[in-house]
Protein backbone atom coordinates (compact mmCIF):
# COMPACT_ATOMS: atom_id res chain seq x y z
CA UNK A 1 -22.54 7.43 15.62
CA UNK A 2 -21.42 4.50 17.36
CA UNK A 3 -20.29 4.94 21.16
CA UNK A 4 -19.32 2.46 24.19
CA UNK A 5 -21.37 3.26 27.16
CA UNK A 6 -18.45 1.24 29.51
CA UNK A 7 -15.82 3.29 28.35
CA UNK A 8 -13.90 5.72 30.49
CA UNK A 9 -12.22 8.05 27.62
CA UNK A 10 -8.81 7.38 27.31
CA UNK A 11 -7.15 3.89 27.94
CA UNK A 12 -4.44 2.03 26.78
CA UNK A 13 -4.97 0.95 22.90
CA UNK A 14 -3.39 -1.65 20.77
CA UNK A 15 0.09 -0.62 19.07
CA UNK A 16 -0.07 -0.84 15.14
CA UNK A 17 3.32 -1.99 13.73
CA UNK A 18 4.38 -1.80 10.12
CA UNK A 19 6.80 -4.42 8.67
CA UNK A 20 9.18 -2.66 5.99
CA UNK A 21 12.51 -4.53 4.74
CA UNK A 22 13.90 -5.21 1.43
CA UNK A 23 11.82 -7.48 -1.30
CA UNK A 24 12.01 -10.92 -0.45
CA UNK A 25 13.28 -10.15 3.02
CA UNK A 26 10.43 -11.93 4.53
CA UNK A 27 8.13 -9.66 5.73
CA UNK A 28 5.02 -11.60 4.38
CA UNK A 29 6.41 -14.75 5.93
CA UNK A 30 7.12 -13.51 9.53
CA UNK A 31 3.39 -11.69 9.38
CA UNK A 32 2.04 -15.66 8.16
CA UNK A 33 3.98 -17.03 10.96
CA UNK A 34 2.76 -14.72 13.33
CA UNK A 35 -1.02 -14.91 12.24
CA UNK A 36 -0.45 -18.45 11.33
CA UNK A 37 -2.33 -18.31 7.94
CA UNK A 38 -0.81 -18.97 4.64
CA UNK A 39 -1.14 -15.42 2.89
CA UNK A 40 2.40 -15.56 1.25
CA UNK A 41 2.16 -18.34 -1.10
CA UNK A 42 -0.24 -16.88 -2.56
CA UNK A 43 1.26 -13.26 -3.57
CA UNK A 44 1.92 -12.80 -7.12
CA UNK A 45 5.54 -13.36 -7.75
CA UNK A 46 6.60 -14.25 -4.27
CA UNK A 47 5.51 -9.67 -3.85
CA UNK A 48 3.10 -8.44 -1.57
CA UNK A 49 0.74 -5.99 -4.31
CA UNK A 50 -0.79 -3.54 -1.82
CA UNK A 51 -0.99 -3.27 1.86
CA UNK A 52 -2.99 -5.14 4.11
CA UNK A 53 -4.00 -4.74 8.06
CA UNK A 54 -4.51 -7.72 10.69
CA UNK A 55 -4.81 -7.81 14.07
CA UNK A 56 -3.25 -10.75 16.25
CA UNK A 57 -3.54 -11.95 19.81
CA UNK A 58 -0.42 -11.51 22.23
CA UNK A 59 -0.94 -13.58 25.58
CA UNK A 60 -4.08 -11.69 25.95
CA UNK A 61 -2.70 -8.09 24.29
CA UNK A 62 -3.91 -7.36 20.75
CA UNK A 63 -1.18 -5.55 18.27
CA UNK A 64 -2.37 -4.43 14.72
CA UNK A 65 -0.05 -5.14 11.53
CA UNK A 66 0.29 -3.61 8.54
CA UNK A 67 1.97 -5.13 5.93
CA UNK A 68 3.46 -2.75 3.30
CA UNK A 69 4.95 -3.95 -0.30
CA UNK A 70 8.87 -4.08 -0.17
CA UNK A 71 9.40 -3.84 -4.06
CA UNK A 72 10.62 -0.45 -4.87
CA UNK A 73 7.91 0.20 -6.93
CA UNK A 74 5.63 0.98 -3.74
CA UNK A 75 7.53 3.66 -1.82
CA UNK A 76 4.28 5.39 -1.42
CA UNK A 77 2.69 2.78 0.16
CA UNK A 78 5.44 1.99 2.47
CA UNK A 79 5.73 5.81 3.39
CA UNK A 80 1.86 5.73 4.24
CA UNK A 81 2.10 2.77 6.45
CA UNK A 82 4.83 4.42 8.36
CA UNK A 83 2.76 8.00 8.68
CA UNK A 84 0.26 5.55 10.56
CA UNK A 85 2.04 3.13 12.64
CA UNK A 86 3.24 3.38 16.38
CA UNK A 87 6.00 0.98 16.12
CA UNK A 88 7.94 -0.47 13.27
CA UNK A 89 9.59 -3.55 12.62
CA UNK A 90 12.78 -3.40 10.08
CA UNK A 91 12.99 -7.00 8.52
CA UNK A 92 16.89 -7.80 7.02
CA UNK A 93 17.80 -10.93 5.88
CA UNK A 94 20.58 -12.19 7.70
CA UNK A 95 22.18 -13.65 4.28
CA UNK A 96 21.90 -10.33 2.01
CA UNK A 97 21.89 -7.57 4.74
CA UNK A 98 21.54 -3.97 3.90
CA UNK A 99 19.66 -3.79 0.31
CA UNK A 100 18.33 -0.28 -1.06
CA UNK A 101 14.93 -0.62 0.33
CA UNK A 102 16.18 -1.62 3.46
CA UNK A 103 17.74 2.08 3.41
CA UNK A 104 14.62 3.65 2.11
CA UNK A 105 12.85 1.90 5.46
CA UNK A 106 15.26 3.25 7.82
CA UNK A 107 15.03 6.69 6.01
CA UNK A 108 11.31 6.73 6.41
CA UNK A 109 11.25 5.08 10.26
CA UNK A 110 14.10 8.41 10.80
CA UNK A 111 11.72 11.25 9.01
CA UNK A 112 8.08 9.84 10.90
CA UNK A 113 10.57 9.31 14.50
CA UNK A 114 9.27 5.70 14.90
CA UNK A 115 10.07 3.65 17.34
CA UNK A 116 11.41 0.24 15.63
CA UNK A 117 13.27 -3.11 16.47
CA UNK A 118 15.62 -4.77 13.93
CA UNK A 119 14.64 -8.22 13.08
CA UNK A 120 17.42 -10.27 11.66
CA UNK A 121 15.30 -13.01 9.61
CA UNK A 122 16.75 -16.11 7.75
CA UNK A 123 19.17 -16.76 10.41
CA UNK A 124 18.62 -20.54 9.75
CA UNK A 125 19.86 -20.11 5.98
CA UNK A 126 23.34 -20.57 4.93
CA UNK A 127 25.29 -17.91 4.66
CA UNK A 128 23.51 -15.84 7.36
CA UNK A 129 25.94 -13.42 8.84
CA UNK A 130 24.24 -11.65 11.68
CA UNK A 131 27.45 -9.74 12.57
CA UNK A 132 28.29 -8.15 8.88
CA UNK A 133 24.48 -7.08 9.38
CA UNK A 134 25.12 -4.98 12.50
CA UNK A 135 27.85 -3.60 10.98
CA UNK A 136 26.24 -2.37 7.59
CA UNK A 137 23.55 -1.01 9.70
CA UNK A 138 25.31 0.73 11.65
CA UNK A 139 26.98 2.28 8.44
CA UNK A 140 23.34 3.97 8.18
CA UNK A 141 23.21 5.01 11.85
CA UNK A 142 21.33 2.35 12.88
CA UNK A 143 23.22 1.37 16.25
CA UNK A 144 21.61 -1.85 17.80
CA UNK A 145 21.56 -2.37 21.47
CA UNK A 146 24.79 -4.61 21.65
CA UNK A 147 26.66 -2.54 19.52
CA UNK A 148 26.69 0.39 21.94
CA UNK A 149 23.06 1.94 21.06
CA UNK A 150 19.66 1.94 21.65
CA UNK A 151 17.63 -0.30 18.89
CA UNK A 152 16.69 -3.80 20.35
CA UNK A 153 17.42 -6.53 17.47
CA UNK A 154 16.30 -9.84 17.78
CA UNK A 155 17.41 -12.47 15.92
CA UNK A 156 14.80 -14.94 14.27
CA UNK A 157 13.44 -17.59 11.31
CA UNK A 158 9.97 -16.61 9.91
CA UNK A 159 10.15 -20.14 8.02
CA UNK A 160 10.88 -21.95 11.17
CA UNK A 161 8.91 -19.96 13.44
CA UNK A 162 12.62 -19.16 15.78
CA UNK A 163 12.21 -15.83 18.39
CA UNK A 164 8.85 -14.82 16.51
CA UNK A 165 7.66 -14.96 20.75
CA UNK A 166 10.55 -12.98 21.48
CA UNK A 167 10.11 -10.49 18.94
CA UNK A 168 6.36 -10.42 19.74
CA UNK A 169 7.46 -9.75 23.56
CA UNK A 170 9.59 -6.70 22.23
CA UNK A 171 7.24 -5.09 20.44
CA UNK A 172 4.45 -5.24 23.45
CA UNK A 173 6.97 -3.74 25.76
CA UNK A 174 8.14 -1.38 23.14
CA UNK A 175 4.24 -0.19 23.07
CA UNK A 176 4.09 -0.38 26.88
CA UNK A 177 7.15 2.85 27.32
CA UNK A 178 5.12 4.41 24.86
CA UNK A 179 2.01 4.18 26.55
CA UNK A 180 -0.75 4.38 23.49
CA UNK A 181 -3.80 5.95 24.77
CA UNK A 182 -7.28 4.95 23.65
CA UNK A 183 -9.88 7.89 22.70
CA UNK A 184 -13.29 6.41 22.66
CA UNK A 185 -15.23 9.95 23.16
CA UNK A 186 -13.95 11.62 20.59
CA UNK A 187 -15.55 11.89 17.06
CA UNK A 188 -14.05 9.05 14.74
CA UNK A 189 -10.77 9.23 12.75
CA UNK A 190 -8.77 7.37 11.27
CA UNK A 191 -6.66 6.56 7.78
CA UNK A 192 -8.34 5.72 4.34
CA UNK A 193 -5.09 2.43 3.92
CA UNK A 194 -6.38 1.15 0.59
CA UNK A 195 -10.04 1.64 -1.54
CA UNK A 196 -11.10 -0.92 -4.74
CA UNK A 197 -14.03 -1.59 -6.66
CA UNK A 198 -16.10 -4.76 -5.33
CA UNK A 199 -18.20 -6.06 -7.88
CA UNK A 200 -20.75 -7.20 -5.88
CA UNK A 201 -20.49 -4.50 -3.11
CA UNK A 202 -19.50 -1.34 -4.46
CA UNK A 203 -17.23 0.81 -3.77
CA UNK A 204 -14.99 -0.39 -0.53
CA UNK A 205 -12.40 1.30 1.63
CA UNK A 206 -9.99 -0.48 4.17
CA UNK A 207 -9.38 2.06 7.11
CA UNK A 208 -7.47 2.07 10.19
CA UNK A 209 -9.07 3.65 13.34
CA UNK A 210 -7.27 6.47 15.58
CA UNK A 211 -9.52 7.87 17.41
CA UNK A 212 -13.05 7.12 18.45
CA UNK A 213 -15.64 4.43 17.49
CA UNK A 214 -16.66 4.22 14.06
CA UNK A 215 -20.09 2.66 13.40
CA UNK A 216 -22.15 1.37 10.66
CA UNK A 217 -24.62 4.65 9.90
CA UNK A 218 -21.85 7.36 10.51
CA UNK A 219 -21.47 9.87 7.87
CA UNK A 220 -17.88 9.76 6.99
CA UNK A 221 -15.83 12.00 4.90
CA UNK A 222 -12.74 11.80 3.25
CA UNK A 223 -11.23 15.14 1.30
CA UNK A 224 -14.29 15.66 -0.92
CA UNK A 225 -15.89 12.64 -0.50
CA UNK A 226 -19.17 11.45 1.39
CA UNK A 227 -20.22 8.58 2.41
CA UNK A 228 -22.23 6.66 4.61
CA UNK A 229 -21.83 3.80 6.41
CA UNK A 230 -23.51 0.55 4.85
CA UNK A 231 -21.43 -1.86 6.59
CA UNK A 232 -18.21 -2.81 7.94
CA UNK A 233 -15.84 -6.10 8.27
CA UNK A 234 -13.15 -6.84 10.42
CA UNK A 235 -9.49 -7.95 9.03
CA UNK A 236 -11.09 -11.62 8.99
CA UNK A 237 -14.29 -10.68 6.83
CA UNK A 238 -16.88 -10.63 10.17
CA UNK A 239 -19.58 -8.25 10.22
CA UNK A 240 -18.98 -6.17 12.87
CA UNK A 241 -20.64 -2.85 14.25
CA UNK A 242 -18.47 -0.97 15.13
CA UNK A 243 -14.78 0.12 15.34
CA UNK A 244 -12.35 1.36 17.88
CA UNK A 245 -8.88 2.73 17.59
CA UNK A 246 -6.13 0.48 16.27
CA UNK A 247 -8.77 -1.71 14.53
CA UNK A 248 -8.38 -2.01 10.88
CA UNK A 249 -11.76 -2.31 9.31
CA UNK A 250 -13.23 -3.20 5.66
CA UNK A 251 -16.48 -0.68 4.92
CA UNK A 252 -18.56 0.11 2.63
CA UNK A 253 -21.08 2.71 1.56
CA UNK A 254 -19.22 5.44 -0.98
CA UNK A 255 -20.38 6.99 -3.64
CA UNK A 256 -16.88 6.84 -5.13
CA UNK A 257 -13.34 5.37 -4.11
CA UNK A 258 -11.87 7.40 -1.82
CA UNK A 259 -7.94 8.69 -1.71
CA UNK A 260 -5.14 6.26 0.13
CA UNK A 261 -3.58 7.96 2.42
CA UNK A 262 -5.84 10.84 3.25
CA UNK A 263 -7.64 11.15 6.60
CA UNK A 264 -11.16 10.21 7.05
CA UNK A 265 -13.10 12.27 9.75
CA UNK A 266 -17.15 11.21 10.97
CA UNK A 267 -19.90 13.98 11.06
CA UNK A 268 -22.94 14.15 13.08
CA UNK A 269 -24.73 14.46 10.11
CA UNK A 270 -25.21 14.26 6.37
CA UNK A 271 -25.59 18.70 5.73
CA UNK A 272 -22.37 18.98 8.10
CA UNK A 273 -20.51 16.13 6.14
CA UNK A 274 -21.23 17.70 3.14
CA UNK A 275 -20.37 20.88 4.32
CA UNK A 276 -16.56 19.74 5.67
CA UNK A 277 -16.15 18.15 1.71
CA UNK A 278 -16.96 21.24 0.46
CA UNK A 279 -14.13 23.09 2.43
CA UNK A 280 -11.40 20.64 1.06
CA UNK A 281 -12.62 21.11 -2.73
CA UNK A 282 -8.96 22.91 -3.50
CA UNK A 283 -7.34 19.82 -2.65
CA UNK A 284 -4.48 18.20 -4.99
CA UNK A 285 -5.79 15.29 -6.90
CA UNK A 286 -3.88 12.14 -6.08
CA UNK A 287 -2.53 11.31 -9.70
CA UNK A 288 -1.80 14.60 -10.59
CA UNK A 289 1.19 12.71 -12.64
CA UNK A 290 -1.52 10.77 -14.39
CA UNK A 291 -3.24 13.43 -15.43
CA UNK A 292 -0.55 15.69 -16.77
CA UNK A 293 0.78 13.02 -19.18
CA UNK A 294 -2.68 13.65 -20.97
CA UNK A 295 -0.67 17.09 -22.21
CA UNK A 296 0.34 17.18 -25.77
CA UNK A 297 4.16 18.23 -25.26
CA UNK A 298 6.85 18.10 -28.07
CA UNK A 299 4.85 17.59 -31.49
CA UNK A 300 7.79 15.61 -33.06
CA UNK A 301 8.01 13.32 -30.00
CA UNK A 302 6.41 9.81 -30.54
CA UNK A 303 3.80 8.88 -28.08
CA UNK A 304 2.31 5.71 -26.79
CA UNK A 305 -1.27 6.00 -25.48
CA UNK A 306 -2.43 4.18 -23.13
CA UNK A 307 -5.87 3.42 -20.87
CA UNK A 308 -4.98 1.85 -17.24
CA UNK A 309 -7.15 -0.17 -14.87
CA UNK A 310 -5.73 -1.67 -11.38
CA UNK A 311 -7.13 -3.94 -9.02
CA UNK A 312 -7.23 -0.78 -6.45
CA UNK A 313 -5.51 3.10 -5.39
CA UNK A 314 -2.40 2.14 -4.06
CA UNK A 315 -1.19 0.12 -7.18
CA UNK A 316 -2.41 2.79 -9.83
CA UNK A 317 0.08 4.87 -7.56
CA UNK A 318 3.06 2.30 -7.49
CA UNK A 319 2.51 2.39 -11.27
CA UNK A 320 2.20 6.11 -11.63
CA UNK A 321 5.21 6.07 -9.64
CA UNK A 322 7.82 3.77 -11.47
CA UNK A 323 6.30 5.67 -15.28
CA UNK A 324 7.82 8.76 -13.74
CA UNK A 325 11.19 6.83 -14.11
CA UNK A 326 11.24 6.41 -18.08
CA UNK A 327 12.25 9.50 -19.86
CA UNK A 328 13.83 9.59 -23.69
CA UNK A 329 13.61 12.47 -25.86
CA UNK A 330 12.57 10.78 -28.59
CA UNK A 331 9.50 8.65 -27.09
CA UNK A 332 6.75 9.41 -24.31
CA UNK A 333 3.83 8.13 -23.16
CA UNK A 334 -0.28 9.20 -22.55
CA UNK A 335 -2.28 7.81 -19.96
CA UNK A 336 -5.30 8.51 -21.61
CA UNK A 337 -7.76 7.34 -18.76
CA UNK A 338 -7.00 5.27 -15.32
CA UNK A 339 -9.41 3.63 -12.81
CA UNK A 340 -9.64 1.04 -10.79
CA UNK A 341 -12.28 -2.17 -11.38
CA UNK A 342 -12.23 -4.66 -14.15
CA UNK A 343 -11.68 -3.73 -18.10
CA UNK A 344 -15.10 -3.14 -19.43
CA UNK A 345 -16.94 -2.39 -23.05
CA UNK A 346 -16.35 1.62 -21.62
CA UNK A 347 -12.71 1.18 -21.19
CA UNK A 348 -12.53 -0.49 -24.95
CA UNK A 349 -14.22 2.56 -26.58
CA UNK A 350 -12.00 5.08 -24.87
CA UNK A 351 -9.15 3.13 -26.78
CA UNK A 352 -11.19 2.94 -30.00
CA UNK A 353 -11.66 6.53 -30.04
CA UNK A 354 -8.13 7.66 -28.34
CA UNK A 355 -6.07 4.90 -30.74
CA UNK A 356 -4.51 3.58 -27.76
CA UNK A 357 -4.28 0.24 -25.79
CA UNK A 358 -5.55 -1.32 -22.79
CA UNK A 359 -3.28 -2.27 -20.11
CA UNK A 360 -4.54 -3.81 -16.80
CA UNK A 361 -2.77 -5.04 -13.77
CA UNK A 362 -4.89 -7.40 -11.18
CA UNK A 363 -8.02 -6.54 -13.07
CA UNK A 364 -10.40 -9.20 -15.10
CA UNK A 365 -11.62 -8.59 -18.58
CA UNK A 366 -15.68 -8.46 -19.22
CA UNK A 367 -16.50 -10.51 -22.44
CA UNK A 368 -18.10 -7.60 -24.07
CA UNK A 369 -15.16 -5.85 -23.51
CA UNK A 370 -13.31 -9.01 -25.27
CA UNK A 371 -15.65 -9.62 -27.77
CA UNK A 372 -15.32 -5.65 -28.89
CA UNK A 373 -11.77 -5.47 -28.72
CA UNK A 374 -11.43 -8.88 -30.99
CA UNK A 375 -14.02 -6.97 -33.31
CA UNK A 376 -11.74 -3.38 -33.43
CA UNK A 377 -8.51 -4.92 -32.69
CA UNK A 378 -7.86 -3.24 -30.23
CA UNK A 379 -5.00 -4.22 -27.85
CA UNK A 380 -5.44 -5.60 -24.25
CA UNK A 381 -2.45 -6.58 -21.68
CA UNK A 382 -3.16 -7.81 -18.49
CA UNK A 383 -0.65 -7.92 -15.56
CA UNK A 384 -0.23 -10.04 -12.04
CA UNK A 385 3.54 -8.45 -11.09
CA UNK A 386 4.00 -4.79 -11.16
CA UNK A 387 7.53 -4.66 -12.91
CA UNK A 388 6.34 -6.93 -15.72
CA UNK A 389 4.39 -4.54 -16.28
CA UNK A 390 6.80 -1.68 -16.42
CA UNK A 391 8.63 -3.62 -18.63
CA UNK A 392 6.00 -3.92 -21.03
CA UNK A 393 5.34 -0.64 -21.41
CA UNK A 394 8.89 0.81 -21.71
CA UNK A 395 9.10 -2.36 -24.78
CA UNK A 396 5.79 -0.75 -26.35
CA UNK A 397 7.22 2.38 -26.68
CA UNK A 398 10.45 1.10 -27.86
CA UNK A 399 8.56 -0.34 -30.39
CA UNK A 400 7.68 3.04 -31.83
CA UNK A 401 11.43 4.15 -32.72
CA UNK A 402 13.42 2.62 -35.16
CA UNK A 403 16.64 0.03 -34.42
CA UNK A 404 19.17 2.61 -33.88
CA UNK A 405 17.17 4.82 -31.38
CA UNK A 406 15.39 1.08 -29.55
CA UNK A 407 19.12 0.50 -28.77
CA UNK A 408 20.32 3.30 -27.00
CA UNK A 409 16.79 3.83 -25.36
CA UNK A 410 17.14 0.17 -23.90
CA UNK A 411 20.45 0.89 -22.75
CA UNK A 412 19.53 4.24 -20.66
CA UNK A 413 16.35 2.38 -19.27
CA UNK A 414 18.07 0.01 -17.30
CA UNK A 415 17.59 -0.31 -14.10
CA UNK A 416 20.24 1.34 -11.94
């Protein structure tokens, strides 16, 4: 395992934030702004898919972000960035205040007790009405500091780069009452924050550190799975050897992709990793959802199968999540198989044989898997925004009922 001979145990560690607000709120923008890159443009839709983990420099104080999707679709991943984060900031547009996932935010920042700061974005638009903002969140118990209570706000422009030092001031002296300790002795931990299929590399997990120093070598473990350490990247793709808390690191080495969300802990060695997986074997499977719609059900009830591959975990959940949200009596749906990677020749004959379709999301297509699917006719849709794909699927199995029913089926499915 990796270790730091010039450190003293416990000293002060970076603060990881999380950035929740409503869609389009700007959370991508202020975290561009702040890292100075150009990562928003080129989101999908103008939506952040899955979360992603930077680090940035602070007058000589690192602070590690997370960014989490705002579209509703994702409340999983939001909740999960919150479970991890020491601080949290809660991005509302100063022209729309309040929106629903701006209440889902402050619901999860109450349930984890997070510390947060409000930041009031697009104060440069027209329209902006900081004070109507204080007051609607104050309708949610959110009392900022000039409004009699205790949450700093600070008022800013992502796009024109107004307060961002301010707000970056407030969240290092936010970090400072809290005083974050740094555990460099103790074995590695941390939190599995996304996983994906690299075609060139395998298997790859992103993680964020907690406790310890994680090295290239260690035998990690996360619920049932093993791995070992091949290699590991930083947030800005640099080989790196090894890990300490707060730092959000790329690695690679498992056997399969391991669960968002879940824990990861570092053995001494390969029997006593093994030996911890086999003690978490009872565990719940993550798509338990997924799997269930494989049951039969009502035999007069039209069904539209269906194979699913993603890009990676966290947006096979957001999907898994907003399915759970169409319900008719008269037409369901089976997700015959899911994984993450790119549609291949496999994924093709599971539809062949199941007399289903293909639907991706993020995901490229192999030619074979073209080429056979031509051949059989089988059906492939491929997605780059999450609700377009929702969409699709509640028209497909629209499709299967007849005028009268596709009426009142489109009517209850709207979005409320």
């Amino acid at each position: 395992m990796a270790n730091n001979s010039n450190n003293q145990g416990k000293n002060i560690r970076p603060p990881v934030v999380v950035v929740l607000g409503h869609v389009d709120h700007g959370k991508t923008k202020l975290l561009d702004t702040i890292r100075k890159t150009k990562v928003a443009e080129g989101e999908s839709g103008g939506i952040t898919q899955h979360i992603g983990a930077y680090q940035t420099n602070v007058n000589g104080k690192v602070i590690t972000f997370l960014d989490t999707p705002g579209h509703e679709a994702f409340t999983a991943i939001r909740s999960r960035g919150a479970k991890v984060a020491d601080i949290a900031i809660l991005v509302v547009a100063a022209d729309e205040s309040v929106k629903p996932q701006t209440k889902e935010a402050i619901r999860i920042i109450k349930e984890e007790k997070i510390p947060f700061i409000v930041a009031l974005n697009k104060i440069d638009k027209e329209g902006a009405n900081v004070q109507k903002v204080k007051q609607d969140l104050a309708t949610e118990d959110v009392l900022v500091e000039d409004w009699g209570g205790k949450v700093p706000v600070i008022e800013i422009s992502a796009k024109e780069n107004r307060n961002i030092d301010a707000l970056l001031d407030m969240i290092l002296l936010v970090a400072e009452l809290e005083e974050l300790k740094e555990d460099l002795l103790s074995p590695a931990k941390g939190i599995v924050i996304e996983s994906n299929l690299d075609k060139r590399r395998g298997y790859v997990a992103t993680a964020l550190v907690s406790k310890g120093v994680l090295g290239v070598g260690d035998f990690i473990v996360v619920g049932t799975v093993v791995g070992k350490i091949k290699s590991m990247e930083d947030f800005m793709g640099k080989a790196i050897t090894g890990a300490k808390p707060s730092q959000p690191v790329l690695i690679t080495g498992w056997p399969i992709a391991p669960d968002i969300g879940k824990e990861f802990i570092v053995a001494p060695d390969k029997d006593e990793a093994t030996r911890i997986a086999g003690e978490n074997v009872n565990l719940a499977p993550l798509f338990s959802f997924f799997k269930s719609s494989i049951e039969t059900g009502d035999e007069n009830k039209k069904f539209l199968n269906l194979v699913f591959k993603s890009d990676v975990s966290s947006s096979l959940e957001a999907i898994e999540a907003s399915l759970k949200a169409i319900k008719s009596q008269e037409v369901g749906y089976r997700v015959i198989s899911y994984d993450i990677g790119n549609i291949s020749e496999a994924d093709v004959k599971t539809a062949i044989a199941s007399k289903c379709q293909v639907v991706g999301f993020r995901v490229g297509i192999e030619e074979s898997a073209k080429k056979l699917a031509d051949k059989e006719g089988v059906k492939i849709s491929n997605f780059e925004i999450i609700y377009e794909l929702i969409e699709y699927v509640r028209n497909e199995m629209s499709e299967l009922l007849g005028a009268e029913i596709k009426m009142r089926c489109r009517s209850s499915w709207e979005p409320r």
